[in-house]
Structures are given as C-alpha cells and as structure tokens.
PDB file of N, CA and C in Angstrom:
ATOM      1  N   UNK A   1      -0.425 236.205 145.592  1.00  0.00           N
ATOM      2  CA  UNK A   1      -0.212 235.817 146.951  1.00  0.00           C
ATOM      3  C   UNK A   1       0.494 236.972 147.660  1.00  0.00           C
ATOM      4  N   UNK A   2      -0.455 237.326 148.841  1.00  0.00           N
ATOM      5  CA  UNK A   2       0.371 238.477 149.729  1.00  0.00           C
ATOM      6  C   UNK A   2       1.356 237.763 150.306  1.00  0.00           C
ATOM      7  N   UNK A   3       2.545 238.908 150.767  1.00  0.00           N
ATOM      8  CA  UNK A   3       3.231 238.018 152.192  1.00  0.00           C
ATOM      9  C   UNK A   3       4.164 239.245 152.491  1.00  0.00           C
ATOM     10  N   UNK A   4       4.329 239.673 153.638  1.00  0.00           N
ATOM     11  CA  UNK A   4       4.846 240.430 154.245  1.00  0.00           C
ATOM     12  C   UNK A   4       6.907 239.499 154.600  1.00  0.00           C
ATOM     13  N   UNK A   5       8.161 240.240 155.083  1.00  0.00           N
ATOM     14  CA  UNK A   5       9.311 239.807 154.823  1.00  0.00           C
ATOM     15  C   UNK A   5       9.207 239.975 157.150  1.00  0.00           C
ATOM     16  N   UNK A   6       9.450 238.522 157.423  1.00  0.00           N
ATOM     17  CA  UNK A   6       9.207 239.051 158.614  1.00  0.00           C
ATOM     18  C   UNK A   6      10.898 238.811 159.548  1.00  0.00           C
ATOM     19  N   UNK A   7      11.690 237.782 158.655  1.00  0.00           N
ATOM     20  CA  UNK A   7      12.892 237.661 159.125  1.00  0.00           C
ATOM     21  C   UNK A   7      13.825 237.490 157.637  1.00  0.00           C
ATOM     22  N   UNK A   8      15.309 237.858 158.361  1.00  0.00           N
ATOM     23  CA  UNK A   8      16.327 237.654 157.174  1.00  0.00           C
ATOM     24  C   UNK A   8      17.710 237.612 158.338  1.00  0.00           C
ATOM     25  N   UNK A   9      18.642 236.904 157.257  1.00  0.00           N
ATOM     26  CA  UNK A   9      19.968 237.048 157.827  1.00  0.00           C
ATOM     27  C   UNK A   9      20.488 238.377 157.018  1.00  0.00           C
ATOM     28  N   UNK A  10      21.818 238.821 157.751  1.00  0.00           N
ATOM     29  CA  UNK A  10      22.225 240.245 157.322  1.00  0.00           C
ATOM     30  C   UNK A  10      22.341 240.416 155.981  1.00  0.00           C
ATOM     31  N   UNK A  11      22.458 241.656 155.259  1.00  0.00           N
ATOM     32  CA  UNK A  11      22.179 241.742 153.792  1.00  0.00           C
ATOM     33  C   UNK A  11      23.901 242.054 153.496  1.00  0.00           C
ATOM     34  N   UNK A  12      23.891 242.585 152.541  1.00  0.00           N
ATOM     35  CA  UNK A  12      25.308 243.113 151.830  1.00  0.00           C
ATOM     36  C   UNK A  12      24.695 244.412 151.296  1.00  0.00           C
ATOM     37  N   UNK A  13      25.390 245.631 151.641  1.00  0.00           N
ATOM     38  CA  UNK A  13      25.216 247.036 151.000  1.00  0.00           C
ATOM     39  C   UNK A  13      23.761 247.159 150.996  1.00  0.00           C
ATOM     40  N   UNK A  14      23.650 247.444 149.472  1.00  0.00           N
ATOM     41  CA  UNK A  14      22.110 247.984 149.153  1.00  0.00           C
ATOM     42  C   UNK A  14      20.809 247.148 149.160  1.00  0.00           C
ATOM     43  N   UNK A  15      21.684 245.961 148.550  1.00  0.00           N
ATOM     44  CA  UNK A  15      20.856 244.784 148.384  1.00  0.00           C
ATOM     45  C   UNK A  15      19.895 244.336 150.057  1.00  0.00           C
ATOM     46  N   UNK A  16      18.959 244.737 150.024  1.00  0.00           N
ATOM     47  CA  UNK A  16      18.168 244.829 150.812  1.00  0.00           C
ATOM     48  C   UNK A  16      17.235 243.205 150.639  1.00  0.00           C
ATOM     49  N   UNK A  17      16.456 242.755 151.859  1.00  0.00           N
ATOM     50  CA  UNK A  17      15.670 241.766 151.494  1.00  0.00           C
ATOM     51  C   UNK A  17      14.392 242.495 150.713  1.00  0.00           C
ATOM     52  N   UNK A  18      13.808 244.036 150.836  1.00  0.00           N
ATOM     53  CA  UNK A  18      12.514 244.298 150.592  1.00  0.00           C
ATOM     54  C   UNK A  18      13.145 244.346 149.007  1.00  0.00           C
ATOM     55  N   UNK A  19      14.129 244.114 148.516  1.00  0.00           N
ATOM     56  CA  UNK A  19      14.092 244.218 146.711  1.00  0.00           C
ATOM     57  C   UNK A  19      13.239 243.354 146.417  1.00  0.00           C
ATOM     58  N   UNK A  20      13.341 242.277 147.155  1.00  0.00           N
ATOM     59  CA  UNK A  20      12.339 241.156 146.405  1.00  0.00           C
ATOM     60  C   UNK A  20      10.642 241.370 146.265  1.00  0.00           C
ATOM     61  N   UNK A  21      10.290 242.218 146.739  1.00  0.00           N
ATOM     62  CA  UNK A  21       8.878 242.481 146.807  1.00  0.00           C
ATOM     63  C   UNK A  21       8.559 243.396 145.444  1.00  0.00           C
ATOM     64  N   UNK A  22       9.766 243.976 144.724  1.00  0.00           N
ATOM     65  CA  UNK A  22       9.476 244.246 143.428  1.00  0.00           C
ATOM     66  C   UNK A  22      10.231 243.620 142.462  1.00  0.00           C
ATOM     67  N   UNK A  23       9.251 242.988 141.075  1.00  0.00           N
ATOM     68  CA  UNK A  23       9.462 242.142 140.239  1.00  0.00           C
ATOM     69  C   UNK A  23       9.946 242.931 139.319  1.00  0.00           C
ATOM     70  N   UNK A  24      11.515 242.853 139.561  1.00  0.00           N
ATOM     71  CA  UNK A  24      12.528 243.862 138.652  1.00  0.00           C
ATOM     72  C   UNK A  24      13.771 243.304 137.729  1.00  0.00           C
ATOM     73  N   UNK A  25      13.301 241.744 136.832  1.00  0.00           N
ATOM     74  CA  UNK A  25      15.160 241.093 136.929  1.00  0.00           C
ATOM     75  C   UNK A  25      15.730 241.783 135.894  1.00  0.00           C
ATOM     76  N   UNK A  26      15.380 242.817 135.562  1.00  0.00           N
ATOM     77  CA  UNK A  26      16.926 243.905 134.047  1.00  0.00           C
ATOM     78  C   UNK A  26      17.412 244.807 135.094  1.00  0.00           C
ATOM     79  N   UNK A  27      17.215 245.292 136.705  1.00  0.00           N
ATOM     80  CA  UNK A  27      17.367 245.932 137.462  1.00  0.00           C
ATOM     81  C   UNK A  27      18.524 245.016 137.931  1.00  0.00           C
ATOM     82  N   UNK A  28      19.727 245.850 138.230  1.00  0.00           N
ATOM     83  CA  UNK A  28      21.021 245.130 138.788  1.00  0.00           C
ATOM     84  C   UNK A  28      20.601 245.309 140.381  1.00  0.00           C
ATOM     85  N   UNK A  29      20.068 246.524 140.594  1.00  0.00           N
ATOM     86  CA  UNK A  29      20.236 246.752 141.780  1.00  0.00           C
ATOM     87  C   UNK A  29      18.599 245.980 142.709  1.00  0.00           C
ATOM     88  N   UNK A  30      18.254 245.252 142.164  1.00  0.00           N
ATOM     89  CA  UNK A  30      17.007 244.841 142.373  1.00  0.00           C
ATOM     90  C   UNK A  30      17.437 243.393 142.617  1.00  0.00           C
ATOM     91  N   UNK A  31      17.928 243.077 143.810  1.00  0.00           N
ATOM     92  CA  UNK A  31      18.520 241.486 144.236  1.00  0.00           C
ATOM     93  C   UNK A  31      18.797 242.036 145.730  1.00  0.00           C
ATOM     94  N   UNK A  32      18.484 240.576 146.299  1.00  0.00           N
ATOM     95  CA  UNK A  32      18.760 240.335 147.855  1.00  0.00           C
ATOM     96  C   UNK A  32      20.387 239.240 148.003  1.00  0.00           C
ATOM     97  N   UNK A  33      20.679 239.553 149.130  1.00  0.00           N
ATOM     98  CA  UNK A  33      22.181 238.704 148.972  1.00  0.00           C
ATOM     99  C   UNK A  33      22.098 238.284 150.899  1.00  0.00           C
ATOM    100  N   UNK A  34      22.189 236.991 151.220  1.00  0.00           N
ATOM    101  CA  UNK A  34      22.881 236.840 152.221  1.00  0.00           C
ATOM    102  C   UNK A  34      22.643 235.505 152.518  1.00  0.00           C
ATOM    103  N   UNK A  35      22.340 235.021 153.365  1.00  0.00           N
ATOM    104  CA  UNK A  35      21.217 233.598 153.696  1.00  0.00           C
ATOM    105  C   UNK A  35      20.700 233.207 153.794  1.00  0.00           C
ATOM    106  N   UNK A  36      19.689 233.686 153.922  1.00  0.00           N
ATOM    107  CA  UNK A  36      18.304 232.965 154.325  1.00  0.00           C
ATOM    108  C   UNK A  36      17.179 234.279 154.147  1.00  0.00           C
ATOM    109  N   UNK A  37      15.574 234.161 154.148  1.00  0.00           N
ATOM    110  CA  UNK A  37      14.781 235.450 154.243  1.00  0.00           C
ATOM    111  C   UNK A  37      13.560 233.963 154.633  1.00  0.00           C
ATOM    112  N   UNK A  38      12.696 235.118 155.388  1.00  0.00           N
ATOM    113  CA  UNK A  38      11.853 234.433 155.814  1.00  0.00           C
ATOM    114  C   UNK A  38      10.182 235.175 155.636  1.00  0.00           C
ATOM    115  N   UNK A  39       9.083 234.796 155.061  1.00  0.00           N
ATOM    116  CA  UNK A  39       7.749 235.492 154.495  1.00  0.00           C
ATOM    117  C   UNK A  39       7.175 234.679 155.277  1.00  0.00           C
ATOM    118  N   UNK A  40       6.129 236.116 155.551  1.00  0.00           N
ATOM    119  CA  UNK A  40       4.619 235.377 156.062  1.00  0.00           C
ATOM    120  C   UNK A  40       3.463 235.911 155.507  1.00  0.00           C
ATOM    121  N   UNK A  41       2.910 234.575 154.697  1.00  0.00           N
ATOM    122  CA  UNK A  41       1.767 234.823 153.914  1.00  0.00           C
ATOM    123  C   UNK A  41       0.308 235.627 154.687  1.00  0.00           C
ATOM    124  N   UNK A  42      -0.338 236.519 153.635  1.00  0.00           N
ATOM    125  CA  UNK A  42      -1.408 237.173 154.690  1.00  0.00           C
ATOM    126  C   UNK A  42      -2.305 236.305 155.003  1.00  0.00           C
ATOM    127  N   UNK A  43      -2.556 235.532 153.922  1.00  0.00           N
ATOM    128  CA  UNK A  43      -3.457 234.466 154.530  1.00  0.00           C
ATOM    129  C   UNK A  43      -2.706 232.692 154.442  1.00  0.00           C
ATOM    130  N   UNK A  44      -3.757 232.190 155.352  1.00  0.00           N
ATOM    131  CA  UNK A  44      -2.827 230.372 155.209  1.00  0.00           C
ATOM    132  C   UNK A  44      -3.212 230.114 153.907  1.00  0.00           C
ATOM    133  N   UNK A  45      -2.593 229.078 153.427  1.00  0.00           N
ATOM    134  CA  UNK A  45      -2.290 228.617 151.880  1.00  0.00           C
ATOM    135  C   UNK A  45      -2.087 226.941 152.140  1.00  0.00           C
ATOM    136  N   UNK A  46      -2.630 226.339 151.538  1.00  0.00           N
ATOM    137  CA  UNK A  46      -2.564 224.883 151.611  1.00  0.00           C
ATOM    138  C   UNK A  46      -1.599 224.225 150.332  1.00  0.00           C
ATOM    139  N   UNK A  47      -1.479 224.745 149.411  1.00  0.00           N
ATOM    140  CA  UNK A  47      -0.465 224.554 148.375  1.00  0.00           C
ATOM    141  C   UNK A  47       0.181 226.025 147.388  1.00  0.00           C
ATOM    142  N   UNK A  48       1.340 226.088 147.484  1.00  0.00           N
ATOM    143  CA  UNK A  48       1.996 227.392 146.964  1.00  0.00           C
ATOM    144  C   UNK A  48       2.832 227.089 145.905  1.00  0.00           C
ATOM    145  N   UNK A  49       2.757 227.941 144.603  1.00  0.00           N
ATOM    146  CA  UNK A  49       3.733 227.780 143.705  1.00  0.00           C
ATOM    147  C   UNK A  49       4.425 228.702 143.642  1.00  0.00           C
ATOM    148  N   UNK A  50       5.731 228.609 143.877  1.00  0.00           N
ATOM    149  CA  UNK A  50       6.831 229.835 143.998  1.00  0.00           C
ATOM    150  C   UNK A  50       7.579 230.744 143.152  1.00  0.00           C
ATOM    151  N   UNK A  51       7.767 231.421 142.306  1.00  0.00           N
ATOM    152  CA  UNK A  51       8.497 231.944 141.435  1.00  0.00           C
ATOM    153  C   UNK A  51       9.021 232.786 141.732  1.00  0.00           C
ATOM    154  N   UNK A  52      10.484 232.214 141.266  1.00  0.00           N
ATOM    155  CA  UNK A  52      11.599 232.909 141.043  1.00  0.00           C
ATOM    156  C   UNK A  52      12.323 233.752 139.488  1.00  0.00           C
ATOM    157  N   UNK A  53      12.813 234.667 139.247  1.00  0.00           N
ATOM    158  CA  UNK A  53      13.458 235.485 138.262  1.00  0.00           C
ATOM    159  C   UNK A  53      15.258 234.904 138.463  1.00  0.00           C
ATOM    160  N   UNK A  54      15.840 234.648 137.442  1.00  0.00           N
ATOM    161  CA  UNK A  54      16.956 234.114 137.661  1.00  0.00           C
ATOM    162  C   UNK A  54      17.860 234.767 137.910  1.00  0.00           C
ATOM    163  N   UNK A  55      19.217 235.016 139.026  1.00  0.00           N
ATOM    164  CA  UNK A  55      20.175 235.650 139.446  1.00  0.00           C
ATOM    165  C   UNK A  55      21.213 234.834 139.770  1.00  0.00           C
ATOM    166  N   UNK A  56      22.084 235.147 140.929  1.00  0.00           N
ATOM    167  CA  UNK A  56      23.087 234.471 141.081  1.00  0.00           C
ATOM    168  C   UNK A  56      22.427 233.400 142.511  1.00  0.00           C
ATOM    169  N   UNK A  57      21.903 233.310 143.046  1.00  0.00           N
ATOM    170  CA  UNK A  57      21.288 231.677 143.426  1.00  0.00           C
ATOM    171  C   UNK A  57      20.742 230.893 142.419  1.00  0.00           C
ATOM    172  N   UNK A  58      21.474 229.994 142.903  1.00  0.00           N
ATOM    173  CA  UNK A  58      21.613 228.790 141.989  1.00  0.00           C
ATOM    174  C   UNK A  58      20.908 227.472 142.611  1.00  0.00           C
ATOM    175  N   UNK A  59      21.304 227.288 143.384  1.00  0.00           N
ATOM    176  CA  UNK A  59      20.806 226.341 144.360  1.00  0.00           C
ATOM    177  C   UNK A  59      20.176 226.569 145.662  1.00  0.00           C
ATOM    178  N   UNK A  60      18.857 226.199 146.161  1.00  0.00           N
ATOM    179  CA  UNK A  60      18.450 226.640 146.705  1.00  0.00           C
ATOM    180  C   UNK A  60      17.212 225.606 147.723  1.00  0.00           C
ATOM    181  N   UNK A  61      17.042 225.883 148.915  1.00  0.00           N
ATOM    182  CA  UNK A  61      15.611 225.413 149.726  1.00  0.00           C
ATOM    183  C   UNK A  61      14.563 226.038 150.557  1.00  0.00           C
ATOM    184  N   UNK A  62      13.569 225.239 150.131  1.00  0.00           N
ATOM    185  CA  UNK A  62      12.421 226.135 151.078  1.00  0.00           C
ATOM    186  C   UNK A  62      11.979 225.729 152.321  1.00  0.00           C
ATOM    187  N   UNK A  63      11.331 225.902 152.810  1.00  0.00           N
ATOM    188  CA  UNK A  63      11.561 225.511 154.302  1.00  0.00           C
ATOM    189  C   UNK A  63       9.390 225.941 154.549  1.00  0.00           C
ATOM    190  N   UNK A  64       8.416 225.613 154.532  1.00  0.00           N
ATOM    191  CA  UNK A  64       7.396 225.978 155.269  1.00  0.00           C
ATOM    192  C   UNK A  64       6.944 225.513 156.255  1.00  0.00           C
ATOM    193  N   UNK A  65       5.640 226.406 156.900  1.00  0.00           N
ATOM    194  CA  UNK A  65       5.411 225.682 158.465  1.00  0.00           C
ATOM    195  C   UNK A  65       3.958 227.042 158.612  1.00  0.00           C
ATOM    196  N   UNK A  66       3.342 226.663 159.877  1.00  0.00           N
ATOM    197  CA  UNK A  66       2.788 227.599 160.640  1.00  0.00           C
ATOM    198  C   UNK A  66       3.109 228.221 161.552  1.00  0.00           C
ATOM    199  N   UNK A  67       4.260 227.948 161.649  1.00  0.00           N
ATOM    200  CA  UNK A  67       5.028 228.728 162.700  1.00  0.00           C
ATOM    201  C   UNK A  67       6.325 228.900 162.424  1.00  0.00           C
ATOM    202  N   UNK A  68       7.272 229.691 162.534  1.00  0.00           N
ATOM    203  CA  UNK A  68       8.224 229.866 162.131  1.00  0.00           C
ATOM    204  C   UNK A  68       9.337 229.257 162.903  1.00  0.00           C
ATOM    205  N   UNK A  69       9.373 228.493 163.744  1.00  0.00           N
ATOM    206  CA  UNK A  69      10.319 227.950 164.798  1.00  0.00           C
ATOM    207  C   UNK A  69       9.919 226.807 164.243  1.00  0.00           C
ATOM    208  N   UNK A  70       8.919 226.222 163.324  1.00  0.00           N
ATOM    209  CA  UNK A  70       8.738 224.613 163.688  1.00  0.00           C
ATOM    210  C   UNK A  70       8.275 224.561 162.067  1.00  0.00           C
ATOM    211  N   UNK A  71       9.291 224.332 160.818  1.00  0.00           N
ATOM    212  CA  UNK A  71       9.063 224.576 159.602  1.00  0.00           C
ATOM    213  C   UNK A  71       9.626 222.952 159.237  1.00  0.00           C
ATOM    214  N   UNK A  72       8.827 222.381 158.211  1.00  0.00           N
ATOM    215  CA  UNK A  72       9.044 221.139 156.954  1.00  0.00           C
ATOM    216  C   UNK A  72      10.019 221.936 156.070  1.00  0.00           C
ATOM    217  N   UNK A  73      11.334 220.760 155.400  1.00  0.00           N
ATOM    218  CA  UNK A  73      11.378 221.187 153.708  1.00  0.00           C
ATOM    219  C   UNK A  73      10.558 221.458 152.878  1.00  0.00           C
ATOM    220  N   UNK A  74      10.061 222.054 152.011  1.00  0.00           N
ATOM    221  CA  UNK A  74       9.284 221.647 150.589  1.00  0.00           C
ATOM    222  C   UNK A  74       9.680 221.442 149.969  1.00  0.00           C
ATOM    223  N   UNK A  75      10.978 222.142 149.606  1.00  0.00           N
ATOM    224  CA  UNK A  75      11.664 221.845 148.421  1.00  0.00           C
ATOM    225  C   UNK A  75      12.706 222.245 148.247  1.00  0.00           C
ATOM    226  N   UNK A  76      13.600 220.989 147.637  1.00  0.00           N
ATOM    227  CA  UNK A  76      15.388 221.512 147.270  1.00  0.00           C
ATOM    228  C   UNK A  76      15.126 221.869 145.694  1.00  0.00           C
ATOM    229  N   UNK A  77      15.769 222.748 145.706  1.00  0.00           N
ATOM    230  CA  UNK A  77      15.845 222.756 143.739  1.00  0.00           C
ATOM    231  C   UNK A  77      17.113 223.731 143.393  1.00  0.00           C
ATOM    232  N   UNK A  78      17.410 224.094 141.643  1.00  0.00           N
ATOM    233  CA  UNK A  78      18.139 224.497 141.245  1.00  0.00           C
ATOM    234  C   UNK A  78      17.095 225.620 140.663  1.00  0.00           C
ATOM    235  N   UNK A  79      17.796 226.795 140.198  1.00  0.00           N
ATOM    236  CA  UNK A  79      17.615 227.722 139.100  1.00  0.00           C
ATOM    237  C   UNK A  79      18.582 228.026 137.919  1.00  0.00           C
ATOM    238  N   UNK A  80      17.803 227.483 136.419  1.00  0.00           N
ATOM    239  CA  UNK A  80      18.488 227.590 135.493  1.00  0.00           C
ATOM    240  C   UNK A  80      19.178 229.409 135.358  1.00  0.00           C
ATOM    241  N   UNK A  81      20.055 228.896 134.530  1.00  0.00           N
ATOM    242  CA  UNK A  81      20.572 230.276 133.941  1.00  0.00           C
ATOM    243  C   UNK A  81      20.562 231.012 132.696  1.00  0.00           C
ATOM    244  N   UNK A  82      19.279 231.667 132.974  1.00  0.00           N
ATOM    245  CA  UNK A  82      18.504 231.830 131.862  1.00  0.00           C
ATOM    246  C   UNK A  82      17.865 232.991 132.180  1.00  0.00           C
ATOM    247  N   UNK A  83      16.907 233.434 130.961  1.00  0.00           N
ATOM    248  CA  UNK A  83      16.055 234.813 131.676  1.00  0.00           C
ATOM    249  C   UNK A  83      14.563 234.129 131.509  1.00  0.00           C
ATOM    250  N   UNK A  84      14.269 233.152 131.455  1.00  0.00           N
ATOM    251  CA  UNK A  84      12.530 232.397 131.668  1.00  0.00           C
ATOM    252  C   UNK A  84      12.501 232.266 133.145  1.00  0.00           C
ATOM    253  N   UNK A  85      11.331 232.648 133.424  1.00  0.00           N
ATOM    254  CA  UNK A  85      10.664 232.814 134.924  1.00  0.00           C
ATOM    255  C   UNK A  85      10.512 230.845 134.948  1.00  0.00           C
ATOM    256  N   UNK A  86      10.774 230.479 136.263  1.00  0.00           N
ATOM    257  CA  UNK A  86      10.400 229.222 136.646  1.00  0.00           C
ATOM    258  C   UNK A  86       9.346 228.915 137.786  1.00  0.00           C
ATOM    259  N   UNK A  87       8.946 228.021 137.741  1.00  0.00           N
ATOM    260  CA  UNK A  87       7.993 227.459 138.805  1.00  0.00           C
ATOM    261  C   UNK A  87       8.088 226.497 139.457  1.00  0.00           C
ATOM    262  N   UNK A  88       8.131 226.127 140.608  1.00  0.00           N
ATOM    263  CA  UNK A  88       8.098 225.431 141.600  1.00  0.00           C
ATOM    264  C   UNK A  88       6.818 225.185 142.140  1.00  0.00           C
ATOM    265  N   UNK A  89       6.987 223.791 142.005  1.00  0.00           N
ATOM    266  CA  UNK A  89       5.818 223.042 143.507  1.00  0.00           C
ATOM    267  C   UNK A  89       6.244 223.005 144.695  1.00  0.00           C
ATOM    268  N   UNK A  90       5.458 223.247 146.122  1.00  0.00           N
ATOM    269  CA  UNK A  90       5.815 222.974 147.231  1.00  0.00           C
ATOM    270  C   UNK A  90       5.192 221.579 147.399  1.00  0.00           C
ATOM    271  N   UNK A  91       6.245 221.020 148.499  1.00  0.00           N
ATOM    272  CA  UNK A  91       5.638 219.844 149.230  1.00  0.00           C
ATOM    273  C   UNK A  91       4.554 220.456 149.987  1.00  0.00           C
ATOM    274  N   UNK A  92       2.946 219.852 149.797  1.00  0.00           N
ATOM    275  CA  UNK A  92       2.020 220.485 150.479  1.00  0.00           C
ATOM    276  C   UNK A  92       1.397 219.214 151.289  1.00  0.00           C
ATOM    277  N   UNK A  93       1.400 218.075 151.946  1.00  0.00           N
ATOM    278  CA  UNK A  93       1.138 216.736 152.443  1.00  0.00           C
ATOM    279  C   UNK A  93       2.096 216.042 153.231  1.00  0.00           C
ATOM    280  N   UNK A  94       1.941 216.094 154.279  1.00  0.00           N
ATOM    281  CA  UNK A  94       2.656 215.093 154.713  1.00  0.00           C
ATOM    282  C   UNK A  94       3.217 213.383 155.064  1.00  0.00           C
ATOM    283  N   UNK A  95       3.452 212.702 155.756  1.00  0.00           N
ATOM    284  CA  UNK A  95       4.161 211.484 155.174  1.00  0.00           C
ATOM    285  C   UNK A  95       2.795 210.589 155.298  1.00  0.00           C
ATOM    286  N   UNK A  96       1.384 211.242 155.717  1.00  0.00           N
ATOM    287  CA  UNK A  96       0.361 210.641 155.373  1.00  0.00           C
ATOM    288  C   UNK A  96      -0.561 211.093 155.132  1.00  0.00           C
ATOM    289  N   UNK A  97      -0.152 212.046 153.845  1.00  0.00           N
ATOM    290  CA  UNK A  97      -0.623 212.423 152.376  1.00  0.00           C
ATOM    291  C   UNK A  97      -1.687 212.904 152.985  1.00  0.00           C
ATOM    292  N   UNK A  98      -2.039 213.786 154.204  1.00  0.00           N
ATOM    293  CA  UNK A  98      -2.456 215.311 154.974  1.00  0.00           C
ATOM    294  C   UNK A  98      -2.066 216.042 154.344  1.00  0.00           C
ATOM    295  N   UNK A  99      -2.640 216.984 153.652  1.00  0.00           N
ATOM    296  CA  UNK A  99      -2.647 218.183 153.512  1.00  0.00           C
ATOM    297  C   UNK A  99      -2.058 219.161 154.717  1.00  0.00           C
ATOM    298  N   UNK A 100      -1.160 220.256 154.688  1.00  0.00           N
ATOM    299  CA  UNK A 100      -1.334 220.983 155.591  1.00  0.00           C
ATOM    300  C   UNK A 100      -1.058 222.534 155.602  1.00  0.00           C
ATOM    301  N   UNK A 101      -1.178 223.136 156.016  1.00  0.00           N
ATOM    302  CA  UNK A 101      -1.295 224.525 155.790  1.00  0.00           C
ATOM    303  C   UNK A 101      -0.384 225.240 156.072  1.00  0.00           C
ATOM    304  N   UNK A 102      -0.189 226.297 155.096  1.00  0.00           N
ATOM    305  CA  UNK A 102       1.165 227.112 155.281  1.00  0.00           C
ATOM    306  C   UNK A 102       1.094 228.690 155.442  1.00  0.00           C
ATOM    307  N   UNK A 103       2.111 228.995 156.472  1.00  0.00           N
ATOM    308  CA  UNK A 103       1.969 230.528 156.845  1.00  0.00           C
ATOM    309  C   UNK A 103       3.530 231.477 157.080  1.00  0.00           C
ATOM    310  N   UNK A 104       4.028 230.430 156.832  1.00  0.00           N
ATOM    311  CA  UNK A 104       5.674 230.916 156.856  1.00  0.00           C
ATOM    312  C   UNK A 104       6.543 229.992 155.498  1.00  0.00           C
ATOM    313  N   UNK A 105       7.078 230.941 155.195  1.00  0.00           N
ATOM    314  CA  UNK A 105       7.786 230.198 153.835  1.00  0.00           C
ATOM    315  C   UNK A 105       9.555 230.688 154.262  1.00  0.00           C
ATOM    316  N   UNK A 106      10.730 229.895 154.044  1.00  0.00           N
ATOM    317  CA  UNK A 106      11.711 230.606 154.675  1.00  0.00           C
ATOM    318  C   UNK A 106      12.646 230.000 153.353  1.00  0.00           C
ATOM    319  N   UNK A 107      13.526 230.807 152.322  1.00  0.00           N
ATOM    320  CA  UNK A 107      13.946 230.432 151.547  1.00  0.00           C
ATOM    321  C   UNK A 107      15.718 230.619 151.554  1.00  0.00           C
ATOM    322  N   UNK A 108      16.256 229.382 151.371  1.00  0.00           N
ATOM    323  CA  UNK A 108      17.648 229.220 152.177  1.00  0.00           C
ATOM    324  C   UNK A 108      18.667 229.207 150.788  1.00  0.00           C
ATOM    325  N   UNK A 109      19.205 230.226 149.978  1.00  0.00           N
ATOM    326  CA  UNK A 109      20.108 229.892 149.499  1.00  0.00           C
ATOM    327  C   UNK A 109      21.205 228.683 149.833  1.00  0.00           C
ATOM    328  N   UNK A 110      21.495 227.474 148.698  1.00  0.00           N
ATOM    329  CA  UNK A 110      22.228 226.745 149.006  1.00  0.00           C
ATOM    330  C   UNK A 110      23.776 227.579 148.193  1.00  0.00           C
ATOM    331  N   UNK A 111      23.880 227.672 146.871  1.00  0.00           N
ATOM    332  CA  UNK A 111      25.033 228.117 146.178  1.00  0.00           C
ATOM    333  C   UNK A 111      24.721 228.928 145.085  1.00  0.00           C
TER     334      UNK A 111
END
C-alpha cells in the first residue's frame, strides 16, 4: 500500500515523521515522536490492514475518512512489547454495514 505523509503535529529533534516510511525497528534512530501523523493513500482502499513494528507507543487510534477534515475511528488498540510485527483490522462499514472507502488514515498516539 502506497501513501504519501501529508500532515503531522511537531516532531522532537531528529525523529522526523518521514522515518516511518522506512521499515527499520533495530534502528534507534528510525522512530517518529509527537501526536498525531496523518497519510494519504495513492489510491482509495475499502479495507486496510495496518502494521506496526513495536516502540514506545503503546496505545494508540486510527482515525480514516475521504477527506481529512471529516474522518471515522477505526480503531483503538494497544501494541505489545515485543519484537513480532502486529496486525490490525480497520473498521471498514459503517453503522449500516456500507462499506466505505478510505483515503486518509490519521494515527493518534494515545500513551
């Protein structure tokens, strides 16, 4: 899945949001830090599975939509603390089990 980084809240030092676009987790310096980052897929996507590499977010939500001002939850979840890659389902249906299509994914560190 393509997706370009089209918003973020401010970073800390080096830790940049574009680290995340390379799949680096023995790299210390290969982590994003702040609040929130926001992707837009190159193409729409009707159901997305997300993976994450484990760091110091722990808790965490996703937020999609077709527009970036007007985004659904998909999903609250945790990340174990561990070095196994995990997977996530998005909520892809809405409250009458519509399908709907996604073009912005916005992922909100909780803790």
């Amino acid at each position: 899945m393509n997706y370009t980084i089209v918003g973020c809240s401010e970073h800390s030092g080096n830790y940049v949001p574009e680290d995340i676009l390379v799949d680096a987790p023995q790299d210390p310096s290969s982590r994003w830090t702040k609040r929130w980052i926001l992707l837009k897929l190159e193409t729409l996507s009707v159901h997305n599975i997300w993976k994450e590499h484990p760091c110091n977010m722990r808790e965490f939500r996703v937020y999609v939509g077709l527009n970036p001002h007007h985004m659904m939850q998909a999903l609250h979840a945790q990340l174990k603390d561990d070095t196994i890659y995990e997977t996530f389902s998005l909520k892809h249906v809405n409250s009458e089990g519509i399908c709907f299509p996604i073009r912005y994914i916005k992922i909100v560190p909780i803790s």
